[in-house]
N, C-alpha and C. Protein backbone atom coordinates (compact mmCIF):
# COMPACT_ATOMS: atom_id res chain seq x y z
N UNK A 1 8.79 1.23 -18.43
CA UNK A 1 9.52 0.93 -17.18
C UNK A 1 9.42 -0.56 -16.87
N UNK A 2 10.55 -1.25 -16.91
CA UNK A 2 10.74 -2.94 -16.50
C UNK A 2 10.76 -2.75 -15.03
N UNK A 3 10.07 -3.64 -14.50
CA UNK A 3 10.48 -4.00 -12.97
C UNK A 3 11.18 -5.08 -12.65
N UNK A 4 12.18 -5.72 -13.95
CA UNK A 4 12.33 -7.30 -13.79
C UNK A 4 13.21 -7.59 -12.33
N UNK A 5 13.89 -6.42 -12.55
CA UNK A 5 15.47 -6.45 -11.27
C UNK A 5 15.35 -5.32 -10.19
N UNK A 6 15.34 -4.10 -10.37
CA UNK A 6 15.14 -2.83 -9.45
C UNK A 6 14.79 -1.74 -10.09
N UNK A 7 15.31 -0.63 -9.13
CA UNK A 7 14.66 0.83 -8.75
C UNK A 7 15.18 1.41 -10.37
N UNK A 8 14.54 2.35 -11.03
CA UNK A 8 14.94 2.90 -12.27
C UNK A 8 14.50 4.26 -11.86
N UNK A 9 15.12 5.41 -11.18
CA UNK A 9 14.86 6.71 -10.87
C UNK A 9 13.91 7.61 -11.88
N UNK A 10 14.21 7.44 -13.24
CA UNK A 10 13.72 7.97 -14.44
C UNK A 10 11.95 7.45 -14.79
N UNK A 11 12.24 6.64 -14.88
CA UNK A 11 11.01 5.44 -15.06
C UNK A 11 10.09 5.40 -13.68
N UNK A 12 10.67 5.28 -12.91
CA UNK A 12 9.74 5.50 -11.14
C UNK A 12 8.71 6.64 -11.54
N UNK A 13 9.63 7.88 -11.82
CA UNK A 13 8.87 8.88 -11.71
C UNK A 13 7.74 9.62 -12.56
N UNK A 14 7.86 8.43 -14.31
CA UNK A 14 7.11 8.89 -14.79
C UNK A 14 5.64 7.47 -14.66
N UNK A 15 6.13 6.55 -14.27
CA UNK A 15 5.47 5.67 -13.66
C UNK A 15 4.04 6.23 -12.97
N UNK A 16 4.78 6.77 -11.79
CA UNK A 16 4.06 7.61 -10.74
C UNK A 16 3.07 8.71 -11.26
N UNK A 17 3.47 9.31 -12.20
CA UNK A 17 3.24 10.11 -13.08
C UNK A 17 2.37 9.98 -14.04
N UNK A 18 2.17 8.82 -14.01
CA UNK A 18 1.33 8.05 -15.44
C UNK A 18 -0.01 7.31 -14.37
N UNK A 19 0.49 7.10 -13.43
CA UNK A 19 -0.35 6.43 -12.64
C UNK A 19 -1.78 7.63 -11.90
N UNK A 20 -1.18 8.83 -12.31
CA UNK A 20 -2.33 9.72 -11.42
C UNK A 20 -3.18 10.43 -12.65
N UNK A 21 -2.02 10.77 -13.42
CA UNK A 21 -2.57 11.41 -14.36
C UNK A 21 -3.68 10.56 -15.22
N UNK A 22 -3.04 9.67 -16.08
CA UNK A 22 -3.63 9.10 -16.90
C UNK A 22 -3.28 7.18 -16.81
N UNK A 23 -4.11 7.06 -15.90
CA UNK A 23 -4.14 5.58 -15.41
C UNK A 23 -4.42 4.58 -16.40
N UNK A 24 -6.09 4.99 -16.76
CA UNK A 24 -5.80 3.87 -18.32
C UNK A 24 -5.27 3.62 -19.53
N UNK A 25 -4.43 4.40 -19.59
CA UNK A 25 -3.47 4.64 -20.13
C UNK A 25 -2.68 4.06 -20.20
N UNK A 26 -1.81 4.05 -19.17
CA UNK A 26 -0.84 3.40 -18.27
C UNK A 26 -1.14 2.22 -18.18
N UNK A 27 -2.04 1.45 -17.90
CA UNK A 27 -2.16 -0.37 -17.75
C UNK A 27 -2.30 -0.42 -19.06
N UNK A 28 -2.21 0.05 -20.13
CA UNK A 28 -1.86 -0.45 -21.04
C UNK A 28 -0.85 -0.83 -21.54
N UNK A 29 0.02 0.14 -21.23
CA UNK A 29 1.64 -0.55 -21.10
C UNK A 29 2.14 -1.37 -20.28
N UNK A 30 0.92 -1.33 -18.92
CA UNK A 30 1.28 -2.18 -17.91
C UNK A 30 1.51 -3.58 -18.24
N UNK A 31 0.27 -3.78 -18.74
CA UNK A 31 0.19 -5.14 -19.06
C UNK A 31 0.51 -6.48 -19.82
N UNK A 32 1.00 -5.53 -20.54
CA UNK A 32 2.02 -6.65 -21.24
C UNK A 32 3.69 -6.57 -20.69
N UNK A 33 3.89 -5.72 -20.11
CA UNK A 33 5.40 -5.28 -19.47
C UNK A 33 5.99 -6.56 -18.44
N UNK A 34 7.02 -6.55 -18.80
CA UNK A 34 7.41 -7.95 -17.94
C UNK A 34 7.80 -7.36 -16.52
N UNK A 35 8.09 -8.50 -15.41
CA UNK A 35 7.86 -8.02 -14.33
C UNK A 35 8.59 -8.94 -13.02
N UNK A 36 8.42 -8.57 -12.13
CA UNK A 36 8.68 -10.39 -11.29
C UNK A 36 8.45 -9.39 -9.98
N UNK A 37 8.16 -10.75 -8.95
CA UNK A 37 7.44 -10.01 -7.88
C UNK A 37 9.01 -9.21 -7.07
N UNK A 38 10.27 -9.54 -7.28
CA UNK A 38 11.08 -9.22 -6.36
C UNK A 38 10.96 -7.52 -6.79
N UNK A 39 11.63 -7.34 -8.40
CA UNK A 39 11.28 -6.07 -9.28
C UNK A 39 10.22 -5.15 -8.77
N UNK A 40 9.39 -5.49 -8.34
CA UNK A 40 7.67 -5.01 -8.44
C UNK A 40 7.45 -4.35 -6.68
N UNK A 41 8.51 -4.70 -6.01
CA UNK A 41 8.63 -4.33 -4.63
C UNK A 41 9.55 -3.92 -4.27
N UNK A 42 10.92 -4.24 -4.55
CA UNK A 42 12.44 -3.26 -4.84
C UNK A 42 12.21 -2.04 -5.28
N UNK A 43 11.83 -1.80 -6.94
CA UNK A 43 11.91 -0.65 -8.17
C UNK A 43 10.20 -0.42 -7.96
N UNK A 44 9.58 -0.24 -6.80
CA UNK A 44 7.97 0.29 -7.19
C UNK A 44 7.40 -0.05 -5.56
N UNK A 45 7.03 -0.65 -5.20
CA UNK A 45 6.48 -1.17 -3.95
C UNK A 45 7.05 0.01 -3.00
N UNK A 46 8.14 -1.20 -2.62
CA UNK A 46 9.07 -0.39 -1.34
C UNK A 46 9.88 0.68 -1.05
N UNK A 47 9.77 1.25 -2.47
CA UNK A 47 9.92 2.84 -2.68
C UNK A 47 9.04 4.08 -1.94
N UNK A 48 7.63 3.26 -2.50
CA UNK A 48 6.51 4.33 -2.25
C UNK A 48 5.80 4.06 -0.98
N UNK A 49 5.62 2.91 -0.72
CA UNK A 49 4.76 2.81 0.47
C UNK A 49 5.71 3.37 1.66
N UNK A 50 7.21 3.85 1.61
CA UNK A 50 7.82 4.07 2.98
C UNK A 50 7.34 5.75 2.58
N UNK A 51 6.25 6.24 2.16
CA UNK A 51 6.11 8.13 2.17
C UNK A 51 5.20 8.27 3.17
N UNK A 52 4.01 6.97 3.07
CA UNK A 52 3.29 7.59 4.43
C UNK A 52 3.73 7.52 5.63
N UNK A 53 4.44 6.12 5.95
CA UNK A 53 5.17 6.07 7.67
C UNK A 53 6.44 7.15 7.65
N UNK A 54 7.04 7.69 7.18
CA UNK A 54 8.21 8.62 6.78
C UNK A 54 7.62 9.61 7.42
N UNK A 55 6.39 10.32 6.43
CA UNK A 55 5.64 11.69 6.44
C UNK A 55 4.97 11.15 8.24
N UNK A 56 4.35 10.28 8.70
CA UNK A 56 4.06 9.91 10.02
C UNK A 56 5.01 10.19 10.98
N UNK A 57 5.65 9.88 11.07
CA UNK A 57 7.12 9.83 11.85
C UNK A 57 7.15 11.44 11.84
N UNK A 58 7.50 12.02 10.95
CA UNK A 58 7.70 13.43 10.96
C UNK A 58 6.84 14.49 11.68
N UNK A 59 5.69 14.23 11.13
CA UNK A 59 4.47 14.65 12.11
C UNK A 59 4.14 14.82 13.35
N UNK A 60 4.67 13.12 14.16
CA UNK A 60 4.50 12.81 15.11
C UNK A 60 6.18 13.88 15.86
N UNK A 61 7.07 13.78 15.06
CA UNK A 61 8.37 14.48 16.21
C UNK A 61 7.83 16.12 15.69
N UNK A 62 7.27 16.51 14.97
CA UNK A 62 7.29 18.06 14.83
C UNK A 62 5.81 18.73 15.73
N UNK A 63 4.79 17.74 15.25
CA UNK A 63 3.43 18.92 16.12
C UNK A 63 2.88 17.78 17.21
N UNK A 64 3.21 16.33 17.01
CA UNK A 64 2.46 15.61 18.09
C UNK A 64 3.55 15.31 19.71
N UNK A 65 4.92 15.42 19.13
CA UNK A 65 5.29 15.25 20.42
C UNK A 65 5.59 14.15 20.74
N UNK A 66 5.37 13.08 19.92
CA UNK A 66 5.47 11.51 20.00
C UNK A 66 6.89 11.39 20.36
N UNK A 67 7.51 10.12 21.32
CA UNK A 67 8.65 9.87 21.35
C UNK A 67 8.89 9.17 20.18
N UNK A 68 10.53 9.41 19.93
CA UNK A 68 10.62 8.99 18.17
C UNK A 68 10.77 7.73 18.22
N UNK A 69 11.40 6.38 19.59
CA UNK A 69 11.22 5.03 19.36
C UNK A 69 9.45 4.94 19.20
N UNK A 70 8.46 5.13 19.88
CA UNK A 70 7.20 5.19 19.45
C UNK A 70 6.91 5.50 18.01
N UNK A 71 7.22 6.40 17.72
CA UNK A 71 6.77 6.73 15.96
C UNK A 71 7.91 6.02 15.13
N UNK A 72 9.09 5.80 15.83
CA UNK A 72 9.82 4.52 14.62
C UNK A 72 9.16 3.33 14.60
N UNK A 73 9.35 2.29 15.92
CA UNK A 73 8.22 1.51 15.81
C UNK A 73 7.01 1.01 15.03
N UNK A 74 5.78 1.83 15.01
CA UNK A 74 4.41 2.47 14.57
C UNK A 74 4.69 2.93 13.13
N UNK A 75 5.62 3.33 12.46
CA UNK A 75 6.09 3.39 10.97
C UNK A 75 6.50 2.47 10.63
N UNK A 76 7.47 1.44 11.40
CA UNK A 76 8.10 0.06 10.61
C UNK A 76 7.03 -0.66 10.63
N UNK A 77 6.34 -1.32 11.30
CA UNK A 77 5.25 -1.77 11.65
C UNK A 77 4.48 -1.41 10.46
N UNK A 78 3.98 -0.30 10.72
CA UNK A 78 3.02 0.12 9.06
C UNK A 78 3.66 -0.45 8.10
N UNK A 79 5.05 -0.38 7.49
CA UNK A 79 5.29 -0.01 6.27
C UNK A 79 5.41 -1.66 5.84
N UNK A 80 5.97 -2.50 7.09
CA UNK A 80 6.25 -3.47 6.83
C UNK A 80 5.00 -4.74 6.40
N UNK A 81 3.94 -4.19 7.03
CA UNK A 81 2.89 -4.72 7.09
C UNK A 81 1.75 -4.28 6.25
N UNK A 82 1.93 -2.90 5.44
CA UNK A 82 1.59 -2.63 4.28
C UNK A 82 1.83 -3.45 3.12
N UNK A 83 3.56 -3.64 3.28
CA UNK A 83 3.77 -4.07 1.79
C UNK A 83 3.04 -5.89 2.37
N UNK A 84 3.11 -6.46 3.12
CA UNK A 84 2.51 -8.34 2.95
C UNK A 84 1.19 -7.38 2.53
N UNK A 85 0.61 -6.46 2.96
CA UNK A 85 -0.95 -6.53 2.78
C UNK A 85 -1.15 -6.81 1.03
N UNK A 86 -0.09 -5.89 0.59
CA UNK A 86 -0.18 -5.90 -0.90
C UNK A 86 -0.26 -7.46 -1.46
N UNK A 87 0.46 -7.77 -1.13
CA UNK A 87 1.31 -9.51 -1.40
C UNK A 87 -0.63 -10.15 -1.57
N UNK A 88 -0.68 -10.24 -0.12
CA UNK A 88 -2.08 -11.01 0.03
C UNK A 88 -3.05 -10.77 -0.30
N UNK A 89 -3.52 -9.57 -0.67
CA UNK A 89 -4.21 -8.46 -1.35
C UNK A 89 -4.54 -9.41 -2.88
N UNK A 90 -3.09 -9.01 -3.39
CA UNK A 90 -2.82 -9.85 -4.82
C UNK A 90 -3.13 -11.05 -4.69
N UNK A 91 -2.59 -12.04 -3.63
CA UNK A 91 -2.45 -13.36 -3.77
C UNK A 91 -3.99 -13.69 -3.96
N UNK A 92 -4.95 -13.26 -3.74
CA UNK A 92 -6.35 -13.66 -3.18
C UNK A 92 -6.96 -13.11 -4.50
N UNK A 93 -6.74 -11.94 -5.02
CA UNK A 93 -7.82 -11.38 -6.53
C UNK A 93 -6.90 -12.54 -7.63
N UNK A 94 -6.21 -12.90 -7.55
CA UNK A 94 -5.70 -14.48 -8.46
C UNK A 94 -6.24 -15.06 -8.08
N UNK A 95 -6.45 -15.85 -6.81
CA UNK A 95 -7.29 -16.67 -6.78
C UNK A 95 -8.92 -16.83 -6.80
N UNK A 96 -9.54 -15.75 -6.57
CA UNK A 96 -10.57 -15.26 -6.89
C UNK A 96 -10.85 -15.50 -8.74
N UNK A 97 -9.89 -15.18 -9.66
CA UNK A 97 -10.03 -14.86 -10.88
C UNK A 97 -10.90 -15.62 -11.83
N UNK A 98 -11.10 -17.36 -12.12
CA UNK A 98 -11.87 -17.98 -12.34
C UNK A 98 -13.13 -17.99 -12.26
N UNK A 99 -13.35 -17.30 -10.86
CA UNK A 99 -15.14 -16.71 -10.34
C UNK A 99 -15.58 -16.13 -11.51
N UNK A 100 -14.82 -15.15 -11.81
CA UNK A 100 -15.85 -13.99 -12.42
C UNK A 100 -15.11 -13.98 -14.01
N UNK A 101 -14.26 -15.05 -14.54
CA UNK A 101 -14.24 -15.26 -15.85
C UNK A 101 -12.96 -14.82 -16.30
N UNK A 102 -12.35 -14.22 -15.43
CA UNK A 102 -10.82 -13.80 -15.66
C UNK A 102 -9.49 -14.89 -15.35
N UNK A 103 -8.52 -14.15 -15.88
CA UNK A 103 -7.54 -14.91 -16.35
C UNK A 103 -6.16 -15.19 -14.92
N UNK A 104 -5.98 -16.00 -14.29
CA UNK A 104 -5.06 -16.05 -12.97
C UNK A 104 -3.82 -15.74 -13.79
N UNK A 105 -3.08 -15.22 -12.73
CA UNK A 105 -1.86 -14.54 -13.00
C UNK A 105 -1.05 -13.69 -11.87
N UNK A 106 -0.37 -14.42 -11.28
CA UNK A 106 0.50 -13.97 -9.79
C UNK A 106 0.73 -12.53 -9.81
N UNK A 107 1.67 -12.70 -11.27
CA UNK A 107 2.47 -11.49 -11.57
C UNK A 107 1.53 -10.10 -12.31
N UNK A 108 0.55 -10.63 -12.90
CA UNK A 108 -0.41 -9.49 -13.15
C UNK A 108 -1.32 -9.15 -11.69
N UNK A 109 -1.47 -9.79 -11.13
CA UNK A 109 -2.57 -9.48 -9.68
C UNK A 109 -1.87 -8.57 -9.09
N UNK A 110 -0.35 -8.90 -9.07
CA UNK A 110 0.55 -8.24 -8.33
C UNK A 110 1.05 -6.74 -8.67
N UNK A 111 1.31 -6.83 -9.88
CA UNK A 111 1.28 -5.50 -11.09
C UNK A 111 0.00 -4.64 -10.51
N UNK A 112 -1.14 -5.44 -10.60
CA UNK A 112 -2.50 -4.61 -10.76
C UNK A 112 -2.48 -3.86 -9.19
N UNK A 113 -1.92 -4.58 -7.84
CA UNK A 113 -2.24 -4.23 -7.08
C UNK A 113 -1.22 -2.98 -6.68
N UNK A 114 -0.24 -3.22 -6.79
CA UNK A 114 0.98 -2.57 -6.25
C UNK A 114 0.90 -1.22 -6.87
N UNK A 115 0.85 -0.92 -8.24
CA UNK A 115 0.50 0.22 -9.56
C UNK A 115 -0.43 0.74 -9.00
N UNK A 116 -1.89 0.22 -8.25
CA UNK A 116 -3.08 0.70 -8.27
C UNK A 116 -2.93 1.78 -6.98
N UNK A 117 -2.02 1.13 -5.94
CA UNK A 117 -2.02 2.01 -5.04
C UNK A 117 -0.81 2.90 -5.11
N UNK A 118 -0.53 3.24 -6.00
CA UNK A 118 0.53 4.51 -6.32
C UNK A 118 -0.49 6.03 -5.45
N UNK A 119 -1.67 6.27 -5.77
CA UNK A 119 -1.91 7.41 -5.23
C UNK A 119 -1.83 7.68 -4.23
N UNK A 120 -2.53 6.73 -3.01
CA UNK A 120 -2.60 5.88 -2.16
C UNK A 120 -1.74 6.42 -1.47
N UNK A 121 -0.49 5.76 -2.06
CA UNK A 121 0.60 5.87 -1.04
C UNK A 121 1.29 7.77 -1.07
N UNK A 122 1.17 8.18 -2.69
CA UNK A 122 1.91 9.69 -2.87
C UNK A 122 0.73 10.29 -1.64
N UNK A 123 -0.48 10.25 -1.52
CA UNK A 123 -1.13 11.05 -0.33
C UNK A 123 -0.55 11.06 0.43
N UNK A 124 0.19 10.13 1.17
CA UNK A 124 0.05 9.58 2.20
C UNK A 124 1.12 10.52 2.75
N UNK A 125 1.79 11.50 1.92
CA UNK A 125 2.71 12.33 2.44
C UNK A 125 2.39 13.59 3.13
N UNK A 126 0.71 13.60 2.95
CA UNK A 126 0.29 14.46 3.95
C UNK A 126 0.01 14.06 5.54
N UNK A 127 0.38 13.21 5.74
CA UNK A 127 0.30 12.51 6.80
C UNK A 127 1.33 13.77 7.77
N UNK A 128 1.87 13.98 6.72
CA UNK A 128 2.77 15.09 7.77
C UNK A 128 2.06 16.37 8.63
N UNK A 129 0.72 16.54 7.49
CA UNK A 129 0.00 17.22 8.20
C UNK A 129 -0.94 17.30 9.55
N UNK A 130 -0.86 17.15 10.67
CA UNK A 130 -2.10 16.20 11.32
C UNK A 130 -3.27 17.07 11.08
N UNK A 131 -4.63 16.08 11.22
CA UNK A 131 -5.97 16.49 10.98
C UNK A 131 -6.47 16.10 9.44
N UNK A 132 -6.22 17.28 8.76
CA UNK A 132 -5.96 17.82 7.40
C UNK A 132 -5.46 16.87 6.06
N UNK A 133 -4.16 16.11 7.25
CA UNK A 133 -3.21 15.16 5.67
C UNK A 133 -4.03 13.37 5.59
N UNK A 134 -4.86 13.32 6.92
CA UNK A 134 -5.75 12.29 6.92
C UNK A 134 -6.64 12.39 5.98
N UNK A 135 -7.92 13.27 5.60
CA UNK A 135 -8.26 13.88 4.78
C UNK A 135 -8.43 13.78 3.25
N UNK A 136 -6.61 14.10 2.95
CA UNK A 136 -6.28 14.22 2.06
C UNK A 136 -5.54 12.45 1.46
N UNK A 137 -5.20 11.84 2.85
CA UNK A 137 -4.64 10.34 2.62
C UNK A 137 -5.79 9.52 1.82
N UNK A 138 -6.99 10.22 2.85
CA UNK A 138 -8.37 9.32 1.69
C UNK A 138 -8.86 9.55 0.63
N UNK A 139 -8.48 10.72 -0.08
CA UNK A 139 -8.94 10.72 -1.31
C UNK A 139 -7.77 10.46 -2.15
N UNK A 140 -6.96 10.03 -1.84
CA UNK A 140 -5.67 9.28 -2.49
C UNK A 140 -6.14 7.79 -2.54
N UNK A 141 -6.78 7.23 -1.33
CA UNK A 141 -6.97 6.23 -1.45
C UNK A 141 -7.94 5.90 -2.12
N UNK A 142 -9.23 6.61 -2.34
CA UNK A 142 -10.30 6.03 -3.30
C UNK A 142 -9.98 6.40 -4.50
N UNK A 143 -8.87 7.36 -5.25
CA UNK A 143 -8.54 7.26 -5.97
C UNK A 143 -8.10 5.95 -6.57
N UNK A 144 -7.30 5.89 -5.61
CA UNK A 144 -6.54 4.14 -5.96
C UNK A 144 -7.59 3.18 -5.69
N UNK A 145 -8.59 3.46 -5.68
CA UNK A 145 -9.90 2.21 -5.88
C UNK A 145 -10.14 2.34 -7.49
N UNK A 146 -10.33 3.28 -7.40
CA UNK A 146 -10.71 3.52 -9.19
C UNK A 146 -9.88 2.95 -9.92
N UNK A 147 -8.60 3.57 -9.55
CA UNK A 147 -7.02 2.77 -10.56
C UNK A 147 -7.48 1.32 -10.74
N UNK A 148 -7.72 1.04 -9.48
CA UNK A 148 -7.80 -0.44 -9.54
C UNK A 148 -8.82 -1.14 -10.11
N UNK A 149 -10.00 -0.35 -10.49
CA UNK A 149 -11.44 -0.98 -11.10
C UNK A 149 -10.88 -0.84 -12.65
N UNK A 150 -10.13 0.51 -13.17
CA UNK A 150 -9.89 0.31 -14.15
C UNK A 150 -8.95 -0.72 -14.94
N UNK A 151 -7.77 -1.18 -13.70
CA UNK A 151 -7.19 -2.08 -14.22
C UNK A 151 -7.43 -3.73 -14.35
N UNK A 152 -8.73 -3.68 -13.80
CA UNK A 152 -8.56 -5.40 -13.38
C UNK A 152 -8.90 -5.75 -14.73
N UNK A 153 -10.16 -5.26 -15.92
CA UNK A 153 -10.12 -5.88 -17.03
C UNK A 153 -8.65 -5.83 -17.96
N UNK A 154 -7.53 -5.03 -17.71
CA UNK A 154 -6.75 -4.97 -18.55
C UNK A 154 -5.84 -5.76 -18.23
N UNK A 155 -5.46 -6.03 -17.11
CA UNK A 155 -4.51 -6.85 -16.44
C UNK A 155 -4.92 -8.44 -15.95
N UNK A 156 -6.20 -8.61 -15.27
CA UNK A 156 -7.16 -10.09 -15.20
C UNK A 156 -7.62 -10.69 -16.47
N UNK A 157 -7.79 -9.94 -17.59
CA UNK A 157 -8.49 -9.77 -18.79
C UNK A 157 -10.13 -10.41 -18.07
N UNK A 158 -10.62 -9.42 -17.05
CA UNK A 158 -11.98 -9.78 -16.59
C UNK A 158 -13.26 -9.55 -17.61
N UNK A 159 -14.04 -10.15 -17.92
CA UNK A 159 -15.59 -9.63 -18.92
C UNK A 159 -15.82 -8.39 -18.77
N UNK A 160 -16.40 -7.43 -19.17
CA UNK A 160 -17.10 -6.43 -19.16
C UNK A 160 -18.46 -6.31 -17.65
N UNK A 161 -19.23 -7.70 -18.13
CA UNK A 161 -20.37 -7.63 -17.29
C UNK A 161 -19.61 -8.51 -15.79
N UNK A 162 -18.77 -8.77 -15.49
CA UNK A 162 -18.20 -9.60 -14.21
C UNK A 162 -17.25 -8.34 -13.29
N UNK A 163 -16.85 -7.87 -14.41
CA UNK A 163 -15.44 -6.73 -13.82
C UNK A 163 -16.19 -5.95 -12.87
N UNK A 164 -17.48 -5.42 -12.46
CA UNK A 164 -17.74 -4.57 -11.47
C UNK A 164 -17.68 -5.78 -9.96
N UNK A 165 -18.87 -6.93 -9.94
CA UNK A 165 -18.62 -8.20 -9.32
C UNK A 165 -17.35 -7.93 -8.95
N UNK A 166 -16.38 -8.41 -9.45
CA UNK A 166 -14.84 -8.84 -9.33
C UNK A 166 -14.14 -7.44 -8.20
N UNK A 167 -14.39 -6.49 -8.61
CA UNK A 167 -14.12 -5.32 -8.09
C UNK A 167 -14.90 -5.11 -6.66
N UNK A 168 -15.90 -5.40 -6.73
CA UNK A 168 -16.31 -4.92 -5.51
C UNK A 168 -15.97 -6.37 -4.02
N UNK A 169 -15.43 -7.70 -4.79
CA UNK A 169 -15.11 -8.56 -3.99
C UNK A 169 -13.84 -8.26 -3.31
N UNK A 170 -12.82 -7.76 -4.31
CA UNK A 170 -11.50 -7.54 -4.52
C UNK A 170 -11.87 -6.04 -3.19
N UNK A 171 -12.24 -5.16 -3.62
CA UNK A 171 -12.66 -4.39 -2.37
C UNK A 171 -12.55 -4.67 -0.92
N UNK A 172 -13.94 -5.47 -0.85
CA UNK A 172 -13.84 -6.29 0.24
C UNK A 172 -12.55 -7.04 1.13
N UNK A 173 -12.11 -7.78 0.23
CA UNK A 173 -10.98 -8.47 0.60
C UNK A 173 -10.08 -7.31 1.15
N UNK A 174 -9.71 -6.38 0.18
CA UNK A 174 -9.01 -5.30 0.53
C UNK A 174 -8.83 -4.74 1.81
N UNK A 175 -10.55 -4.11 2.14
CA UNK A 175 -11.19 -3.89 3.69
C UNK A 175 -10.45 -5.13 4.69
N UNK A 176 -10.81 -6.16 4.74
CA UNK A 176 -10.55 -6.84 5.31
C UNK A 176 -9.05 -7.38 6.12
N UNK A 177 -8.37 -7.41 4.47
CA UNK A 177 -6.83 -6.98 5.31
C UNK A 177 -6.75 -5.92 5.45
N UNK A 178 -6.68 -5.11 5.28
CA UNK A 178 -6.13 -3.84 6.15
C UNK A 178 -6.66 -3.20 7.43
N UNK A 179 -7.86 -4.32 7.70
CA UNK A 179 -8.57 -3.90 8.72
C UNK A 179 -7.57 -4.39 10.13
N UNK A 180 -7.39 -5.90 9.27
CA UNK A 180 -6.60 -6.85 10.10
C UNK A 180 -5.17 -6.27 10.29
N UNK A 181 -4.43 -5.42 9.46
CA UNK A 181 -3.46 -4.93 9.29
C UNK A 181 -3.29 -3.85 10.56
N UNK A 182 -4.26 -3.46 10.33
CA UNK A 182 -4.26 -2.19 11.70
C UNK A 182 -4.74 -2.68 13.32
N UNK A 183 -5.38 -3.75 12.90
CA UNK A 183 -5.56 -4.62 14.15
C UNK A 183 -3.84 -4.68 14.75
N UNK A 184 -3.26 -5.86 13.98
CA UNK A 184 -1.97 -6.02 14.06
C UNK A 184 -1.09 -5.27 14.78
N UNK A 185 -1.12 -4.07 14.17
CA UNK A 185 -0.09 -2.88 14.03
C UNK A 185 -0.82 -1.93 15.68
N UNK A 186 -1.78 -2.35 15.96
CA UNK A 186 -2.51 -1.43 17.11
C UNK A 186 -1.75 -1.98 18.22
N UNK A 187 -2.04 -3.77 18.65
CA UNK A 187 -1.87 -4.68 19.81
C UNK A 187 -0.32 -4.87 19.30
N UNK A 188 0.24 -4.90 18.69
CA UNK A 188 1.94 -4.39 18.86
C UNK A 188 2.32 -3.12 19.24
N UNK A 189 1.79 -2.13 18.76
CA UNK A 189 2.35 -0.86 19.35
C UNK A 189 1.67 -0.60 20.56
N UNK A 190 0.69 -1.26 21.18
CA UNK A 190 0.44 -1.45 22.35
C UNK A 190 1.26 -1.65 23.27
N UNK A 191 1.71 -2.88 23.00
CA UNK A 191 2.46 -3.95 23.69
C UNK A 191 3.74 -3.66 23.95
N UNK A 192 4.30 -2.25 23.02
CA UNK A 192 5.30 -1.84 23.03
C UNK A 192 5.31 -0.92 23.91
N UNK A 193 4.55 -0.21 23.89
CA UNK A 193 4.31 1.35 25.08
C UNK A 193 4.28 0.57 26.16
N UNK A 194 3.54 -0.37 26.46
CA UNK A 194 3.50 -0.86 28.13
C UNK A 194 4.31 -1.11 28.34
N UNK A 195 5.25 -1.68 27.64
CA UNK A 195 6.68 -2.60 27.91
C UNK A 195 8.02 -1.54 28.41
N UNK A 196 7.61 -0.29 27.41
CA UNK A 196 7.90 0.68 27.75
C UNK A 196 8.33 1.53 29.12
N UNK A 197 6.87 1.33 29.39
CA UNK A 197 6.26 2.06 30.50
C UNK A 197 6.80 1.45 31.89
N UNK A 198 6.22 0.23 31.57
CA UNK A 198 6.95 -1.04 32.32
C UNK A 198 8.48 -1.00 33.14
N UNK A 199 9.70 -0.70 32.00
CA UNK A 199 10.58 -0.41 31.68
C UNK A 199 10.95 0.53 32.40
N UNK A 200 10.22 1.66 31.90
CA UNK A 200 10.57 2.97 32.52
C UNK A 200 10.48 3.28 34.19
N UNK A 201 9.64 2.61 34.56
CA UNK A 201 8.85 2.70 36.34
C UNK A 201 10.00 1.70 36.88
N UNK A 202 10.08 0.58 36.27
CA UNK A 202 11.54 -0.30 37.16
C UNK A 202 12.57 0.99 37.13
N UNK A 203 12.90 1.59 36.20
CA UNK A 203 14.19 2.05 36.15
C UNK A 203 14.05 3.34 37.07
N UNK A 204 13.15 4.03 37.17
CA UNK A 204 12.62 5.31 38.14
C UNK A 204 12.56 4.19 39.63
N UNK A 205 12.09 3.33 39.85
CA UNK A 205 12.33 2.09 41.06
C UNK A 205 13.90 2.45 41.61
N UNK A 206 14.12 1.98 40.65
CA UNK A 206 15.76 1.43 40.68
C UNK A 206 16.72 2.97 41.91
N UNK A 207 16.27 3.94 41.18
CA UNK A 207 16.77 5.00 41.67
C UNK A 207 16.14 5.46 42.82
């Protein structure tokens, strides 16, 4: 599967497919496969990461009751701010790469990151579930920790004795944006309900 230009329906799915089942596997073809960051977020990225805010959204209008500008909102927001997380995610284990003996590379950091969270994101369709699909979102996601420990020597070409190092920084960093990510995504959808609310009491005024 090329990611040079876009979406390949056929290839997506065994992609996806290759990515749960048999991961190291898979960065083996990964890695030499050509790529470019537009490809890599068109035909792979921005495909998958819209299943958890999708499956959210759904959740929220079927058992939570959420108004649907609230859960549209609170999904764009996620999804949009998922995919930079990826971006910066990547941008930072490249620059990191020299530390621990590995090889910089935009387009492989980017490969490594985006591929790694394939599970990640297929969980994330339990989101539809409440309670239960949370649950199930996290062991998608430490899955996709693993993906990702396995790929950094194949894709960074990291040492043997550095690649755990490298991994557990790359971690970190990880934590970090997405911590910030949900920071983000909290004090906006905040800001939105009051405004809301705000909104709503002038207009109950009004009458």
């Amino acid at each position: 599967m090329s990611v040079m230009s876009g979406p390949n329906s056929t290839g997506l799915v065994a992609r996806v497919q290759n990515m749960i089942m048999k991961p190291a596997a898979e960065w083996d073809v990964i890695a030499p496969e050509p790529a470019s960051i537009g490809g890599l977020y068109t035909g792979y990225a921005c495909i998958l990461a819209a299943i958890p805010p999708i499956a959210t959204i759904l959740a929220s209008l079927l058992f939570l009751h959420i108004a649907i500008l609230g859960a549209l909102i609170i999904a764009v927001l996620s999804y949009v701010l998922a995919l930079v997380g990826v971006f910066v995610v990547a941008f930072i284990i490249d620059i990191l790469a020299p530390n621990f003996g590995a090889e910089r590379s935009q387009i492989q950091a980017l490969k490594l990151v985006v591929y790694a969270q394939t599970a990640g994101w297929v969980a994330g369709i339990a989101n539809i579930i409440p309670g239960v699909g949370g649950l199930i979102a996290l062991v998608g996601g430490l899955y996709s920790l693993y993906v990702l420990y396995l790929g950094l020597p194949k894709l960074m070409k990291s040492p043997a004795d550095k690649t755990t190092g490298y991994f557990v920084v790359s971690i970190l960093v990880a934590i970090v944006v997405n911590v910030l990510i949900g920071v983000v995504v909290g004090i906006i959808f905040a800001a939105t309900a009051m405004t809301a609310v705000v909104a709503g009491g002038a207009m109950t005024g009004a009458h």
